[in-house]
Protein backbone atom coordinates (compact mmCIF):
# COMPACT_ATOMS: atom_id res chain seq x y z
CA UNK A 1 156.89 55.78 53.15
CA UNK A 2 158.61 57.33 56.27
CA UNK A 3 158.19 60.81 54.40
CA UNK A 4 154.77 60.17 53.80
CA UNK A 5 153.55 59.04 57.15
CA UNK A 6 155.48 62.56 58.64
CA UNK A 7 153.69 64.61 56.11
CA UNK A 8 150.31 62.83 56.97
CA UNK A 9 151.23 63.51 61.19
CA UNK A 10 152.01 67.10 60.02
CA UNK A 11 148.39 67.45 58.43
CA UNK A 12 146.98 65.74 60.97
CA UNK A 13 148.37 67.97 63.86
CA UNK A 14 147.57 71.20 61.58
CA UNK A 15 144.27 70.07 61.41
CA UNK A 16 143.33 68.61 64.69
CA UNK A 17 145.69 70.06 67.19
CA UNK A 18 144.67 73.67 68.34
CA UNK A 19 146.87 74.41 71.29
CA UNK A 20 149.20 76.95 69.44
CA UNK A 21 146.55 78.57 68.26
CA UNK A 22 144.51 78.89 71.99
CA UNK A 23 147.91 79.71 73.19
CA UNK A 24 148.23 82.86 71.00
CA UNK A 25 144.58 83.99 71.61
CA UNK A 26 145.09 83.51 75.64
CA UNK A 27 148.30 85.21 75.14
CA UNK A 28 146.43 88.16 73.47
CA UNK A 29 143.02 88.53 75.73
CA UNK A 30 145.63 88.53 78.84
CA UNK A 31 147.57 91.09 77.47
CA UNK A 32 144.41 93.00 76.52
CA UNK A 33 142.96 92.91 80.02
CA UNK A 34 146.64 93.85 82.16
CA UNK A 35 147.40 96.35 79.78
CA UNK A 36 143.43 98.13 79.17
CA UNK A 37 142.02 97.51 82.01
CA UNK A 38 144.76 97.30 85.06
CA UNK A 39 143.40 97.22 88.36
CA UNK A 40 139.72 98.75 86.93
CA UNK A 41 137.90 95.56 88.06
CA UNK A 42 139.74 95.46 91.40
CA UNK A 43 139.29 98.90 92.25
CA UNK A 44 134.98 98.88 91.37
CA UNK A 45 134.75 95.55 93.87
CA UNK A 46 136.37 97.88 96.89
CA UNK A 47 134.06 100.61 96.35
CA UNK A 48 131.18 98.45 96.46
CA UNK A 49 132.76 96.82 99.64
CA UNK A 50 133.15 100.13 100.73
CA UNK A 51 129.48 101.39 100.09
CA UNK A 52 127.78 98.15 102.08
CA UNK A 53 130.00 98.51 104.72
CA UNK A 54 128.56 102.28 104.80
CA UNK A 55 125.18 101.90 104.19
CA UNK A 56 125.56 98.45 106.83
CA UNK A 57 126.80 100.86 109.33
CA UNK A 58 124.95 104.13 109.04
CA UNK A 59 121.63 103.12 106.95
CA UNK A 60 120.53 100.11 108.65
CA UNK A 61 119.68 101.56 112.18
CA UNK A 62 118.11 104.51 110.65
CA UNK A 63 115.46 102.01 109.13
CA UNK A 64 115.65 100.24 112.23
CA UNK A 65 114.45 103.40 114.07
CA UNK A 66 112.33 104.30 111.53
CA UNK A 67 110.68 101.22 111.70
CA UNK A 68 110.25 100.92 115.17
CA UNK A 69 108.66 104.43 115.09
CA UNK A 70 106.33 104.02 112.05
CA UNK A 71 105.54 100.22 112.05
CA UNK A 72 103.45 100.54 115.63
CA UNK A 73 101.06 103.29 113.91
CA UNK A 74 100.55 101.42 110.83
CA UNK A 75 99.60 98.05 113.08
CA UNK A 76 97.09 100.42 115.05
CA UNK A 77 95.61 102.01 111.77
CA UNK A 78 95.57 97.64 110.47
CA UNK A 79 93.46 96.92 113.72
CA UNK A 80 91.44 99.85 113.30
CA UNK A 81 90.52 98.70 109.96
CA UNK A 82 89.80 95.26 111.12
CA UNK A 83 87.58 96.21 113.33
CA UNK A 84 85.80 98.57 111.07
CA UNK A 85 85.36 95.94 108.69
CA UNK A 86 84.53 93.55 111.17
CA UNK A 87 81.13 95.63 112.03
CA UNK A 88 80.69 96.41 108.34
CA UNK A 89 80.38 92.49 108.19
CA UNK A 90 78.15 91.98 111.05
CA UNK A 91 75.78 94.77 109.58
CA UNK A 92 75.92 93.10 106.48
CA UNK A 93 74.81 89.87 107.88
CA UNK A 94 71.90 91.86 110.32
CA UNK A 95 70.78 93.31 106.82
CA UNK A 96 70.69 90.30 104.80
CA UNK A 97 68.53 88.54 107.16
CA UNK A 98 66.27 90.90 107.35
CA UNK A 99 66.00 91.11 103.70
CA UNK A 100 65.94 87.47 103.76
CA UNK A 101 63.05 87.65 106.04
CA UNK A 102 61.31 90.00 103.91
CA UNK A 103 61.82 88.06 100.76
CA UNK A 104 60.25 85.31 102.71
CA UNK A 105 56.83 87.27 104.04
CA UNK A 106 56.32 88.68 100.55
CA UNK A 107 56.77 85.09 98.93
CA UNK A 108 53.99 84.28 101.18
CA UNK A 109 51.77 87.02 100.58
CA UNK A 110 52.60 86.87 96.84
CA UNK A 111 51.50 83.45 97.49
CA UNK A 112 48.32 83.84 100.03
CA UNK A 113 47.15 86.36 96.68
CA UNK A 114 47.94 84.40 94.14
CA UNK A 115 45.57 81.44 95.39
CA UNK A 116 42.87 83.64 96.32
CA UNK A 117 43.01 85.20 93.04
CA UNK A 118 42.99 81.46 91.73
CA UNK A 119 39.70 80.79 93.77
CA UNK A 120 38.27 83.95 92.79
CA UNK A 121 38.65 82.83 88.81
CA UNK A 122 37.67 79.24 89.95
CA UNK A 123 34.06 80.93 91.34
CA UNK A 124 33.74 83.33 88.72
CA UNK A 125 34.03 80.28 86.03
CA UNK A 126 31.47 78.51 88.07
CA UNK A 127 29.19 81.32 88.60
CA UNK A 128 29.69 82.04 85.03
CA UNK A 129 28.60 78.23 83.77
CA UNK A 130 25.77 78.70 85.60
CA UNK A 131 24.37 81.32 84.19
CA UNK A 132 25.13 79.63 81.25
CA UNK A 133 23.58 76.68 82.05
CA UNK A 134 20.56 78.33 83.43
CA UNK A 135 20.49 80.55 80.37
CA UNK A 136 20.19 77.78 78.05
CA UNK A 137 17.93 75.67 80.27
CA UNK A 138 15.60 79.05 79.90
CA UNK A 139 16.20 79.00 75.99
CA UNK A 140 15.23 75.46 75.61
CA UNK A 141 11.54 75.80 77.61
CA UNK A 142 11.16 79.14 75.57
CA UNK A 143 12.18 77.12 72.10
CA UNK A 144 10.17 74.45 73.87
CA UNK A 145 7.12 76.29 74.48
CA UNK A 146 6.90 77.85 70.95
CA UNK A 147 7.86 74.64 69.51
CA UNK A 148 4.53 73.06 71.56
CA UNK A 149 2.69 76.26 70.68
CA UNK A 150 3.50 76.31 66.87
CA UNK A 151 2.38 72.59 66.88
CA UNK A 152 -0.83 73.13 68.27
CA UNK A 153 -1.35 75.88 65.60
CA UNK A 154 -0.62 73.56 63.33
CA UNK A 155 -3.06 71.03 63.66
């Protein structure tokens, strides 16, 4: 039984416990990186210390300069387009109420036309019945008269 429990603790261990195996592949990428690489990784983070430092110390006040030198013109050239737009607006707005005005004046003319054409058709119909009317009243003495005249013949 005492045989059997080791050989189930030796399974067990082979199976579950990694640690000599993680040992051996730590082992391995450590010797891979001292031997391959050396000081490679140390040597690329000092140059890039060494290239911020230089562009910190030389690069910086030349933009500083330039920027003192250019940034003035290009806020004078900004306010020089503000106000350019700022009269393009007001000319906009002195144009659109005029056209607004317009629009109005020929809505009312359009308007003052439109009735008197209305009351033109309104006296034309009228004048037009009329004549109907007075036609017809004409028509009915003339069918009235030979209708009087035919019956006298008649008789």
């Amino acid at each position: 039984m005492s045989e059997l429990s080791r050989e189930i603790g030796e399974i067990s261990s082979r199976l579950f416990d990694h640690r000599p195996f993680l040992n051996g592949e730590i082992k391995f990428m450590l010797k891979e990186f001292e031997d391959k690489r050396g000081d490679r990784e140390v040597e690329n983070l000092f140059s890039i210390i060494e290239n911020y430092t230089d562009v910190k110390d030389t690069h910086a006040d030349k933009i500083v300069k330039a920027g003192a030198i250019v940034l003035p013109l290009l806020n004078e050239k900004l306010e020089q387009s503000l106000k350019l737009i700022g009269e393009i607006e007001k000319d906009y707005s002195d144009i659109q109420k005029v056209c607004n005005e317009k629009r109005s004046e020929n809505q009312e003319k359009r308007q003052k036309e439109w009735d008197n054409f209305i009351d033109d058709m309104n006296f034309n119909c009228k004048r037009i019945d009329n004549t109907f009317e007075e036609k017809e009243e004409e028509l009915r003495d003339l069918y009235a008269d030979l209708n009087h005249k035919l019956n006298i013949t008649n008789k």
